[in-house]
Protein backbone atom coordinates (compact mmCIF):
# COMPACT_ATOMS: atom_id res chain seq x y z
CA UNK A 1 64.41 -45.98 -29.64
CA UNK A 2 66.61 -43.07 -29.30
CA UNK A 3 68.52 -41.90 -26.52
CA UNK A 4 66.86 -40.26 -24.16
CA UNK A 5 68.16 -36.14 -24.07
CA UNK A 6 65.51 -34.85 -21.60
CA UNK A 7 67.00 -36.10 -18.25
CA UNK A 8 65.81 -33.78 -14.81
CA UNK A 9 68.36 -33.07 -12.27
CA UNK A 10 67.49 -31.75 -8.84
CA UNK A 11 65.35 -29.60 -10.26
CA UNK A 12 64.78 -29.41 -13.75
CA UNK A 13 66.22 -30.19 -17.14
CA UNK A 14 69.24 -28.77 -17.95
CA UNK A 15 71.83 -28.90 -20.81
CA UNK A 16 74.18 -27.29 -23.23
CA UNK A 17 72.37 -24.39 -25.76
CA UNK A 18 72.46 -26.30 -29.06
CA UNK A 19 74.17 -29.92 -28.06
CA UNK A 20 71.31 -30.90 -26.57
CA UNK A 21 69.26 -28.09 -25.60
CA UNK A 22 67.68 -27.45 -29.09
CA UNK A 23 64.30 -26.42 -30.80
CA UNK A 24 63.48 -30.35 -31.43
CA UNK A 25 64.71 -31.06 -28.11
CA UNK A 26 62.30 -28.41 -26.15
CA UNK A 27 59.25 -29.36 -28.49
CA UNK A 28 59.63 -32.67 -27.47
CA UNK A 29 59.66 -32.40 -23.42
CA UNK A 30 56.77 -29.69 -24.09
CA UNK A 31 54.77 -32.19 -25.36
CA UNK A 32 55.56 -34.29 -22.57
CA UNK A 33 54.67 -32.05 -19.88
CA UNK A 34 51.45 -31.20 -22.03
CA UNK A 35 50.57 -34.79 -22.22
CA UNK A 36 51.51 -35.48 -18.50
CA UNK A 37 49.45 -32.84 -17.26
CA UNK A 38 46.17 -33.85 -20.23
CA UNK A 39 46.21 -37.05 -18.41
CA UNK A 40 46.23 -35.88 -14.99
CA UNK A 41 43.44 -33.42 -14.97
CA UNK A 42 42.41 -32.39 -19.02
CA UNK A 43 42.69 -29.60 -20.68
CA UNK A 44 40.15 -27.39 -19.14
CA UNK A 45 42.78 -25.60 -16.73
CA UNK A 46 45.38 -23.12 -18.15
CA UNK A 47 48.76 -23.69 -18.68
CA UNK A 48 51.57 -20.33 -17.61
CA UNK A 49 54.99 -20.48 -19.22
CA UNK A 50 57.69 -17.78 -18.33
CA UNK A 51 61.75 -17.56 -19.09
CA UNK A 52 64.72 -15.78 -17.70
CA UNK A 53 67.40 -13.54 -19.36
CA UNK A 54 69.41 -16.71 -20.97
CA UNK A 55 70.49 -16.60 -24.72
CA UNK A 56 66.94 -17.13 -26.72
CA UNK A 57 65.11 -18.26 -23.51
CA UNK A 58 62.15 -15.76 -25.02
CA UNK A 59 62.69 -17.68 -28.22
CA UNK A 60 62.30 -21.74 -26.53
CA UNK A 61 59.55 -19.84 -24.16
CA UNK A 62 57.24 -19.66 -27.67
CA UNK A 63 57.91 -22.65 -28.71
CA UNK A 64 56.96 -24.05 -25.44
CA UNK A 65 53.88 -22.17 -25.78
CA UNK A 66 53.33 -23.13 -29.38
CA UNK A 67 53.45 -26.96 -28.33
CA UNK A 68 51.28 -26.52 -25.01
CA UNK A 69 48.56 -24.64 -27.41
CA UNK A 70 48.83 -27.56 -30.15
CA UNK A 71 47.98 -29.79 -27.60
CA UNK A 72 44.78 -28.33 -26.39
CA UNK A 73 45.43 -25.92 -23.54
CA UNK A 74 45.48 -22.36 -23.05
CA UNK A 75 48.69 -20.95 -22.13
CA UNK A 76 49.37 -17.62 -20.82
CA UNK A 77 53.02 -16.58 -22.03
CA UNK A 78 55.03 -13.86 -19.88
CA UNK A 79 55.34 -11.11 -22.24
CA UNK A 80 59.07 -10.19 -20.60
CA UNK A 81 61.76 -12.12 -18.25
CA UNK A 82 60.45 -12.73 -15.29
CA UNK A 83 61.63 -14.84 -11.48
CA UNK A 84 61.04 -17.94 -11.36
CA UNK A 85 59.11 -17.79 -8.46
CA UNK A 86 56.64 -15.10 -10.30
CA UNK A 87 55.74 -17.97 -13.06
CA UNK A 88 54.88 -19.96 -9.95
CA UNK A 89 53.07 -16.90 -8.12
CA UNK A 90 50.86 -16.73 -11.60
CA UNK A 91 50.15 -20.61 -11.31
CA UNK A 92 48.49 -20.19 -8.01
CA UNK A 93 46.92 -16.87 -8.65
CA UNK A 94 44.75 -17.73 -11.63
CA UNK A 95 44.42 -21.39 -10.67
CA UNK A 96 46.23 -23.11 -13.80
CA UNK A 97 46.94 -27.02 -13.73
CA UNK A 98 50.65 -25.40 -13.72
CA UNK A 99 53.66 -24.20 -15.70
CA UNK A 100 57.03 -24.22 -17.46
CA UNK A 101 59.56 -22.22 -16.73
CA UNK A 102 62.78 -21.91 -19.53
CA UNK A 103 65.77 -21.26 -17.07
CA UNK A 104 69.12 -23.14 -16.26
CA UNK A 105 68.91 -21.25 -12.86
CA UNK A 106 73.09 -20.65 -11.79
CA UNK A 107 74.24 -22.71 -14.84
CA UNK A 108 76.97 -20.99 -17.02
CA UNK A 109 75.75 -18.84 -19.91
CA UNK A 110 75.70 -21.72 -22.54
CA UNK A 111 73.13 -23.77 -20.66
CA UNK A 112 69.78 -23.44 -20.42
CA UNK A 113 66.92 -25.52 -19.07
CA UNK A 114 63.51 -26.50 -18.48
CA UNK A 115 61.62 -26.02 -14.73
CA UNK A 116 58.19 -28.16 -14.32
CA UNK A 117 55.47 -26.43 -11.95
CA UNK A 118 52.68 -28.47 -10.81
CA UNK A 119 49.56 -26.96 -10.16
CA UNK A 120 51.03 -25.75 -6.70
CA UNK A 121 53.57 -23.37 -8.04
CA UNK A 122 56.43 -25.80 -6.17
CA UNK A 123 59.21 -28.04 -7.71
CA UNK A 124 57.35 -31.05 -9.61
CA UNK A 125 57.78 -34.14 -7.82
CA UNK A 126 59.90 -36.99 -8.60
CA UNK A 127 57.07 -38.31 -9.91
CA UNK A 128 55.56 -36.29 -12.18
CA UNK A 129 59.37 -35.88 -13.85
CA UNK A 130 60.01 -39.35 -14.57
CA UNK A 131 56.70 -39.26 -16.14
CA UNK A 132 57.44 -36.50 -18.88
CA UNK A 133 60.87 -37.90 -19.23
CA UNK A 134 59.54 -41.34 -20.39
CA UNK A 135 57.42 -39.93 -22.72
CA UNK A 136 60.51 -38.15 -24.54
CA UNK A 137 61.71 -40.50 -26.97
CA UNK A 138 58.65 -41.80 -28.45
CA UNK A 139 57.75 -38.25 -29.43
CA UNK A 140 61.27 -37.59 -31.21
CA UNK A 141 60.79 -40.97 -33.29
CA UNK A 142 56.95 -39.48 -34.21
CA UNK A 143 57.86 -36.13 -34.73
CA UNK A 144 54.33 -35.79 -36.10
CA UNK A 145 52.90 -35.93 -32.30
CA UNK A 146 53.88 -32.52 -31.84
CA UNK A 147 51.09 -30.16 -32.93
CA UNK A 148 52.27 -26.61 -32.70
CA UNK A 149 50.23 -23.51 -32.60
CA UNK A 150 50.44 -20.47 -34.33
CA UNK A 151 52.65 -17.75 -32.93
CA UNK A 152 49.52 -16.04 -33.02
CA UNK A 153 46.97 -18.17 -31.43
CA UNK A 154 44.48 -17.13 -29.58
CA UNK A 155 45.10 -19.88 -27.45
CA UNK A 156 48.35 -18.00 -26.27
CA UNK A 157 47.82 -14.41 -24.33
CA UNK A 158 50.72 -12.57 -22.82
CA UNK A 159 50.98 -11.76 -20.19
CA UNK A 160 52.88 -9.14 -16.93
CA UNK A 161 54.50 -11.43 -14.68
CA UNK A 162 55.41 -8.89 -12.21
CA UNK A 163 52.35 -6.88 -10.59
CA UNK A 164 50.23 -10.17 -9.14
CA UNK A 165 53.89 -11.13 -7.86
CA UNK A 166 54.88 -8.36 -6.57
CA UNK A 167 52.05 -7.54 -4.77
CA UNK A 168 52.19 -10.40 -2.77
CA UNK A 169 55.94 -10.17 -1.51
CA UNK A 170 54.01 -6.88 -0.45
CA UNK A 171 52.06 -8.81 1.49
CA UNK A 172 54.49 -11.17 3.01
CA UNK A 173 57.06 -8.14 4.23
CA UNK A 174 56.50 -4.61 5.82
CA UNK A 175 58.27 -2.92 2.69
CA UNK A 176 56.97 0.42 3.94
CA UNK A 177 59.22 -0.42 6.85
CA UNK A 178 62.29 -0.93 4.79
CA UNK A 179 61.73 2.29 2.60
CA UNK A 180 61.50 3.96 6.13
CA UNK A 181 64.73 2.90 7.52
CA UNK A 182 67.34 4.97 5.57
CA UNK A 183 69.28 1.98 4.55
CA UNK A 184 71.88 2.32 1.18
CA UNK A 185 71.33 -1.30 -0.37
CA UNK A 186 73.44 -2.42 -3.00
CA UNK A 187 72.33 -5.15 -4.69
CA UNK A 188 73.65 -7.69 -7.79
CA UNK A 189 71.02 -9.70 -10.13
CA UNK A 190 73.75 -10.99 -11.81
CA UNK A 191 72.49 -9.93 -15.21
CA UNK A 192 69.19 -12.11 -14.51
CA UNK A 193 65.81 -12.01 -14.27
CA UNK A 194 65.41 -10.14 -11.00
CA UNK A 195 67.14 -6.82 -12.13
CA UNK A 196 65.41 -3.99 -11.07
CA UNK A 197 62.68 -5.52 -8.74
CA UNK A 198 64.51 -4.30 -5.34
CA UNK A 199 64.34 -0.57 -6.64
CA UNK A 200 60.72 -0.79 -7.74
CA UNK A 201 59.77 -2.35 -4.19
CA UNK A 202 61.71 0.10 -2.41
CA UNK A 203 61.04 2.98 -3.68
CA UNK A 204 59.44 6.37 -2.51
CA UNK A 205 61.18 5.90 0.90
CA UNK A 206 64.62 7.09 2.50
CA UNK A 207 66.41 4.00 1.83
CA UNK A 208 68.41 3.64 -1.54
CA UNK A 209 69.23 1.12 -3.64
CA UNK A 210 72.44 1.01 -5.91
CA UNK A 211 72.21 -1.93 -8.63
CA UNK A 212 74.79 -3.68 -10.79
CA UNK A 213 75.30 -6.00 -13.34
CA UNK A 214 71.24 -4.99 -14.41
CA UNK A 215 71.38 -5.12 -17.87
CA UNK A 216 70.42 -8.44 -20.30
CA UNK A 217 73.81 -10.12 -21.06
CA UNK A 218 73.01 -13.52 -21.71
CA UNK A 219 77.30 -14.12 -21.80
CA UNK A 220 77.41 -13.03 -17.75
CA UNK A 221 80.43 -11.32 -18.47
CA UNK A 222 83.00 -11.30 -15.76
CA UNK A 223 81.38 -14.15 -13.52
CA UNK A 224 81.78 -17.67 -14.56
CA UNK A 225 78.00 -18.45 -13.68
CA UNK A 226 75.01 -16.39 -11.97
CA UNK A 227 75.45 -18.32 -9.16
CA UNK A 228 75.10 -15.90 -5.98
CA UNK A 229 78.03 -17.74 -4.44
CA UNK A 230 81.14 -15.79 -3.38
CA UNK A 231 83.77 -16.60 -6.45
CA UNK A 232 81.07 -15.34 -8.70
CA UNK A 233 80.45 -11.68 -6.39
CA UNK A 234 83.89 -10.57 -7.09
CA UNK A 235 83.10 -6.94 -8.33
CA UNK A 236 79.92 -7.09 -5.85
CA UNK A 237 82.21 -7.54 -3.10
CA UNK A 238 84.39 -4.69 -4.22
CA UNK A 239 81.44 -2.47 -4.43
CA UNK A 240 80.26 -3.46 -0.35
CA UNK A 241 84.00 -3.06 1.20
CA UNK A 242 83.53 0.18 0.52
CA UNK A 243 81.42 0.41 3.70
CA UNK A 244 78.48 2.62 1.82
CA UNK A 245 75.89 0.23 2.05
CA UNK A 246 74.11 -1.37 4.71
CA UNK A 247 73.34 -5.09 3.07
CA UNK A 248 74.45 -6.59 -0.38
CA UNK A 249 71.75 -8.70 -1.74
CA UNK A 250 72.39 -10.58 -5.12
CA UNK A 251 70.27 -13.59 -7.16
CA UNK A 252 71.36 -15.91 -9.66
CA UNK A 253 69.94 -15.96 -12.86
CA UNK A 254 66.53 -17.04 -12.54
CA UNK A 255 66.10 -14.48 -8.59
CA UNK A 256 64.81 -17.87 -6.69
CA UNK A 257 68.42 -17.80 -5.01
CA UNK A 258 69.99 -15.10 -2.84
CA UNK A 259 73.57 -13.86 -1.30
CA UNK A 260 74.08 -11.71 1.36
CA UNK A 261 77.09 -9.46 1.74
CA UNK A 262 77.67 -7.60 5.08
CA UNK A 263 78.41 -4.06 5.82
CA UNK A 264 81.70 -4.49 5.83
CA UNK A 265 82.19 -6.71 2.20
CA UNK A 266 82.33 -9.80 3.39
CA UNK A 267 80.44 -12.75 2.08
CA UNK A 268 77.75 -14.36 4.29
CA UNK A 269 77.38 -18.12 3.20
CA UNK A 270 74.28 -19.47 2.49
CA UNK A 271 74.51 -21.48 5.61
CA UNK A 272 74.73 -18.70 7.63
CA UNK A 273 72.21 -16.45 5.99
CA UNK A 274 69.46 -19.47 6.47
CA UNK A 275 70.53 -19.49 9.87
CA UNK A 276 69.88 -15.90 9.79
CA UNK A 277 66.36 -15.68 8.22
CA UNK A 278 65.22 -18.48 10.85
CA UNK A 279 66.27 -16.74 13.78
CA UNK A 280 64.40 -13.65 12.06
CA UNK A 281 61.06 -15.28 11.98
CA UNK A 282 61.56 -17.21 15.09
CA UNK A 283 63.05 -14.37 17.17
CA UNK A 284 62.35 -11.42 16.25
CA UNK A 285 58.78 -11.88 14.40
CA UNK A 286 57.90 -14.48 17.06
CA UNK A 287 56.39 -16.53 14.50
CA UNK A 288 56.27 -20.10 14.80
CA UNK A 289 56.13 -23.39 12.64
CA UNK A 290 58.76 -26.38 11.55
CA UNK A 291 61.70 -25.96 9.99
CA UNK A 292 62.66 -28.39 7.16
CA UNK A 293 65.76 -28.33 6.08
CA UNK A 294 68.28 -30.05 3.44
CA UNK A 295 70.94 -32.43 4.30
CA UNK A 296 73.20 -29.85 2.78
CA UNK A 297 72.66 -27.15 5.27
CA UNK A 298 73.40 -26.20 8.53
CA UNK A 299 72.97 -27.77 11.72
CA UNK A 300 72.50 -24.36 12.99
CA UNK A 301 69.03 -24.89 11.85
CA UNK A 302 68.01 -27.76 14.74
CA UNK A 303 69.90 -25.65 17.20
CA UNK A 304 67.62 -22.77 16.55
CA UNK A 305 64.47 -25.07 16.26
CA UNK A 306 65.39 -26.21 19.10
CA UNK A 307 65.88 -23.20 20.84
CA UNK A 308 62.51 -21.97 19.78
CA UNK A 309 60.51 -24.98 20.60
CA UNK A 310 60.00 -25.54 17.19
CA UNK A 311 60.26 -29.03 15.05
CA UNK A 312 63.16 -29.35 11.83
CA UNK A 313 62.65 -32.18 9.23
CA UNK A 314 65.50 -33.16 6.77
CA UNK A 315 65.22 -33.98 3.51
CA UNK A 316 66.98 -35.00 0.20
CA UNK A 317 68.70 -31.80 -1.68
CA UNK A 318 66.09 -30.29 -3.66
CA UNK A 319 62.60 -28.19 -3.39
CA UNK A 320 61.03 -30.81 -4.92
CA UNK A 321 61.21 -32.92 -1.70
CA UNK A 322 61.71 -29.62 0.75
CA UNK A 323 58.43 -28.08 -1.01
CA UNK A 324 55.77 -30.97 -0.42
CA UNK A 325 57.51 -31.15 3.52
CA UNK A 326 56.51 -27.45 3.98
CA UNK A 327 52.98 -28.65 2.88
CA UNK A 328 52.32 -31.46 4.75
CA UNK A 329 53.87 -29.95 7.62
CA UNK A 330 52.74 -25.81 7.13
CA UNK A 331 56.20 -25.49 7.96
CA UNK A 332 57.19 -21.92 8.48
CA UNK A 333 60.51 -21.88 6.44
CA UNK A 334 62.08 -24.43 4.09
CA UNK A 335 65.57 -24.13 2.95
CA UNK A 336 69.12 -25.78 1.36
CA UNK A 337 72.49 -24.93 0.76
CA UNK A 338 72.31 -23.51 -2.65
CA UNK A 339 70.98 -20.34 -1.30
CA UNK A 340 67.29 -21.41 -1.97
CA UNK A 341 64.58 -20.61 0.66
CA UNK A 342 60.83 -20.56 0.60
CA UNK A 343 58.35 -19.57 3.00
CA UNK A 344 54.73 -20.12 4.60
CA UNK A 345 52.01 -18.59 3.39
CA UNK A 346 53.82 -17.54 -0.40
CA UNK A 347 55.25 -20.54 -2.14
CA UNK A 348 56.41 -23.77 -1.04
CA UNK A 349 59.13 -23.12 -3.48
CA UNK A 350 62.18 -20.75 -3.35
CA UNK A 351 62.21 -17.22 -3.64
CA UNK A 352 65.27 -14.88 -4.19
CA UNK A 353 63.87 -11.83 -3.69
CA UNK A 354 61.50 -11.95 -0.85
CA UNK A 355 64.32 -13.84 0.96
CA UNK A 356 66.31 -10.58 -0.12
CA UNK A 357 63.28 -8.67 1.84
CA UNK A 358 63.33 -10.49 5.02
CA UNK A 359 67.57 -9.74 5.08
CA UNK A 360 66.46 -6.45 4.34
CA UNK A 361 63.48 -6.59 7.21
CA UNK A 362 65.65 -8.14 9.69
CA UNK A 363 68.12 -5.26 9.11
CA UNK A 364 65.60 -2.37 9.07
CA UNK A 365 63.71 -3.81 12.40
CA UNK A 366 66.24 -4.39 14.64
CA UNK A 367 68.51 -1.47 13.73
CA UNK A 368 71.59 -3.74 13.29
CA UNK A 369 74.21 -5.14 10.72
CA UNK A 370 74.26 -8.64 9.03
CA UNK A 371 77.58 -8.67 11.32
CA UNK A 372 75.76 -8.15 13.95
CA UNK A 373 72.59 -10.02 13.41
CA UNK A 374 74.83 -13.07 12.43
CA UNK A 375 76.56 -12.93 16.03
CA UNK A 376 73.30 -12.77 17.84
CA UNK A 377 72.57 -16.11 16.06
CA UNK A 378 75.97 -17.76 17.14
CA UNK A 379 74.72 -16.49 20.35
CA UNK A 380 72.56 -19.54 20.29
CA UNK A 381 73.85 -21.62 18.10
CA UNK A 382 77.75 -21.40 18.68
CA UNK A 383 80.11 -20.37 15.74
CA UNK A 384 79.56 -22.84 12.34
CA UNK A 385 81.69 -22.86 9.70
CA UNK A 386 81.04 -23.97 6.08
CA UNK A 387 82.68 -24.57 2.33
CA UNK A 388 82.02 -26.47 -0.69
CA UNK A 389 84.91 -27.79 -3.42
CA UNK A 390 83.39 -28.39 -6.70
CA UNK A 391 85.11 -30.81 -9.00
CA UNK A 392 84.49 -30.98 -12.61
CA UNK A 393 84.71 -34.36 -13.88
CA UNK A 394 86.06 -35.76 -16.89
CA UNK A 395 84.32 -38.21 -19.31
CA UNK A 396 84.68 -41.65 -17.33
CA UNK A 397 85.69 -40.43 -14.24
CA UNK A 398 82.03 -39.63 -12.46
CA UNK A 399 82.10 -43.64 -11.99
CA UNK A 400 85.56 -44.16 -10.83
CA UNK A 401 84.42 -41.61 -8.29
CA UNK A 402 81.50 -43.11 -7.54
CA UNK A 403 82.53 -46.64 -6.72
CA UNK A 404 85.63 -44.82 -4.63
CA UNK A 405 82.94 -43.39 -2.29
CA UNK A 406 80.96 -46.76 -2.52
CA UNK A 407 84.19 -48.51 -1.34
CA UNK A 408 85.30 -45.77 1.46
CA UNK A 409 84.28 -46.52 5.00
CA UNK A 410 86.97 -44.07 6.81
CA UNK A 411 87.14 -44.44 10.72
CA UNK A 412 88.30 -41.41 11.06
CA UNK A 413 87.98 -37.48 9.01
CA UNK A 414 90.99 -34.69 9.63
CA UNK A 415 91.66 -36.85 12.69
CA UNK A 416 88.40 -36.87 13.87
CA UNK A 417 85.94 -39.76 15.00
CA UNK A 418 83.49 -40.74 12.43
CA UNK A 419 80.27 -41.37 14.30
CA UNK A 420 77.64 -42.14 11.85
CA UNK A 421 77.50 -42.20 7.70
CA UNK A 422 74.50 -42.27 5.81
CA UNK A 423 73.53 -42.26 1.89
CA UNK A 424 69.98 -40.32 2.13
CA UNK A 425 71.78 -38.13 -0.93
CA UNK A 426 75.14 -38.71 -1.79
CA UNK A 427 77.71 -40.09 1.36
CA UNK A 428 77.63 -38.38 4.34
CA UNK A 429 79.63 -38.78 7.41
CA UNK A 430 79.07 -37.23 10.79
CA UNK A 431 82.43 -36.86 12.79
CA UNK A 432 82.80 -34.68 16.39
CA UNK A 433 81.94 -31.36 15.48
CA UNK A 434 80.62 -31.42 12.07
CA UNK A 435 79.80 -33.46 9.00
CA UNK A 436 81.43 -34.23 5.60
CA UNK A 437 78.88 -34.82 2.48
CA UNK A 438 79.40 -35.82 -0.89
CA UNK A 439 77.42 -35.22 -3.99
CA UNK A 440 77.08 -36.09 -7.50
CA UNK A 441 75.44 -33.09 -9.86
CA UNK A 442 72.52 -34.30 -11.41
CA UNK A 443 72.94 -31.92 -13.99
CA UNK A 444 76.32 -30.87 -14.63
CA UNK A 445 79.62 -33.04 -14.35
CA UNK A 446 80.60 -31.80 -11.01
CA UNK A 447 81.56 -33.44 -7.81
CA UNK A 448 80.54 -31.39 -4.66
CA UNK A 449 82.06 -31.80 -1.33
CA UNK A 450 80.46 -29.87 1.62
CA UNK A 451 81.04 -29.81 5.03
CA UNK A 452 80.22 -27.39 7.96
CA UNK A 453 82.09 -27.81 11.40
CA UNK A 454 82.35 -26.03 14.61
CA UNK A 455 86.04 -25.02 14.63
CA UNK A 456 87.09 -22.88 11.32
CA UNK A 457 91.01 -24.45 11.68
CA UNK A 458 89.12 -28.35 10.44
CA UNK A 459 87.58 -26.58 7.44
CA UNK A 460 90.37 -27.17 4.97
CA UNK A 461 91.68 -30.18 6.52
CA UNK A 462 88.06 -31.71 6.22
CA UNK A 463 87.74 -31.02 2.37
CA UNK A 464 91.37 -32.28 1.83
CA UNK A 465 90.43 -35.16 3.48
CA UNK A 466 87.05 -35.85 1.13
CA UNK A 467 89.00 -35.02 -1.64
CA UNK A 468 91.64 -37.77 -1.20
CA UNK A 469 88.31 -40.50 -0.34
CA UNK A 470 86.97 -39.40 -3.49
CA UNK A 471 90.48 -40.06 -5.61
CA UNK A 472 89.78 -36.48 -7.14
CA UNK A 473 93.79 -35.07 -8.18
CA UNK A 474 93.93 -31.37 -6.30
């Protein structure tokens, strides 16, 4: 039995264009997820597949198709690039037993992926992954399982992902309210798949929108991945300290991820800006419902909750444990620290660009700054502080890491008290005044330390301090 290429990471597969990302490769998880999903409810249900802006993403998308149609179903194929979180709008809307999306989300520009959707339109379960992955190497030694359709089928219909979708972010936001407000919006898709969606939802109004970086370029020149993060916003962030624009909004590759710039240039971290669309709906909607949360973000989060009277539940990184949390408990917002948040009554899965509309909303309601907005928060919650070192590993050295962290049992972090330690995802240690996490990438060879304290002066000291536990060289 061969080696197993198709492995899922937080969410998704993901891997290197042509190493192990290839035509055989994609046929053979296609047929997985067609078998996994003939096996849990026939045939009789459509199938949606979509793709970003990656280097032949339209090209895998077919094939995809091609397999799911050789298999028996009927698969509706987006006829252009589309959000992630559209595919998954177009799941729910016509009912399908669910979808695949081709996307390596924030990867670098030689990756590319595969993103399950159950039925739901949300992250597929642990589950339901280790299901299609198991499959995987019998089908490469019996290449003959695969069946694949004709281009032409008329088992395969294109198909607009963008006007059902669309018109329901319509629904979710007062966009009339935003076009209203006279705001200048810049805004940076990072050559993905949500370029141009901001102007189309915007326009016809006072407000503006200036975009960048819109066109395909599956290299993302000038960025070292389309990652919304702020070493990747670097011409973005010239653009905003200009001080013409209100709000900078950007989305990595696939738009289910945003970043917010201020008025004044300055990168709001993702901590921060979930911090910011809770005390949005909270506050100044006055909607209620739980909060669920990652371990990787902010603590800001239960201060808010519990501020509001509301509950917050924490769970492992990923939507794939956040979405089925919102679910069980119709949890108003759901978010983590890689700049992903979903929301009641839409998906229970992330979405860039209505995220981008409630920073928007919040702006164009109240009358005031991110700056601003972000200080009423602190208001509540006190001043937080956040950063993340990524570390890329070498061959062999992901499990000298991994039994250093295993081994470490510090009494102490940046001379403070270590109160509690936990391994609900990775090692994490709670000290006075904040918390020190570590992770291992499930799908690229990275290290990630995080922390988030209470006094900005401990923020370097803390990651120093997880970088010696970890034995990573600086």
């Amino acid at each position: 039995m061969p080696d197993n290429p198709v492995r899922f990471g937080t969410d998704g597969w993901r891997a290197i264009i042509a190493d192990t990302f290839t035509f055989e490769n994609v046929r053979a998880c296609a047929r997985a997820v067609a078998e996994h999903f003939a096996e849990h409810g026939g045939t009789s249900r459509p199938l949606v597949v979509g793709f970003d802006t990656r280097f032949l993403s339209d090209h895998f998308a077919r094939e995809v198709a091609r397999v799911l149609a050789g298999a028996g179903f009927t698969v509706q194929l987006a006829a252009r690039p589309a959000p992630t979180p559209a595919i998954s709008y177009r799941i729910i809307e016509i009912g399908a037993a669910g979808g695949v999306v081709v996307t390596s989300s924030h990867n670098p520009f030689n990756w590319n992926g595969i993103k399950v959707k159950p039925h739901y339109g949300g992250s597929a379960s642990p589950e339901i992954v280790a299901d299609i992955e198991r499959r995987v190497p019998e089908i490469l030694t019996d290449p003959a399982r695969i069946r694949l359709a004709p281009s032409a089928s008329d088992a395969i219909t294109p198909f607009d992902p963008l006007p059902g979708y669309l018109t329901a972010l319509g629904r979710q936001v007062n966009l009339q309210r935003i076009r209203a407000a006279g705001l200048s919006v810049a805004v940076d898709p990072m050559y993905g798949a949500g370029a141009g969606l901001f102007g189309e939802l915007l326009s016809g109004g006072s407000t503006t929108v200036r975009e960048i970086h819109s066109e395909r370029n599956p290299l993302f020149p000038g960025i070292r991945a389309p990652e919304p993060i702020e070493s990747n916003l670097s011409e973005f962030l010239l653009l905003m300290s200009t001080g013409r624009y209100a709000i900078g909004i950007a989305n990595d590759g696939d738009a289910d991820r945003v970043g917010l710039v201020d008025e004044q240039g300055r990168y709001v971290d993702q901590l921060r800006t979930f911090a910011l669309l809770i005390n949005h709906l909270l506050g100044e909607r006055g909607l209620r419902g739980p909060i669920v949360r990652s371990i990787t973000t902010t603590r800001m989060a239960n201060l808010l909750a519990a501020h509001y009277g509301v509950e917050c539940f924490e769970t492992p990184v990923g939507f794939k444990f956040i979405g089925p949390l919102m679910m069980e408990k119709d949890a108003l917002i759901g978010g983590e620290e890689s700049g992903g948040y979903g929301f009641r009554g839409h998906l229970p899965e992330r979405d860039g660009i209505l995220a981008g509309l409630f920073l928007l909303d919040y702006v164009a309601a109240t009358g005031k700054p991110p700056s601003e907005l972000l200080e009423n928060v602190f208001a509540i919650t006190g001043p937080h502080f956040y950063a993340r070192d990524d570390y890329e590993l070498e061959p062999g050295q992901r499990e000298l890491v991994r039994a250093a962290l295993d081994a470490a049992a510090p009494a102490e972090i940046a001379g403070r008290r270590v109160t509690a330690s936990d391994r609900t995802d990775g090692w994490r240690y709670l000290f006075d005044g904040g918390w020190l996490l570590f992770r291992l990438s499930g799908t690229e060879p990275l290290l990630r330390i995080y922390t988030e304290v209470t006094d900005e002066a401990l923020v370097r000291p803390v990651l120093e301090a997880g970088r010696a536990i970890a034995g990573v060289p600086a």
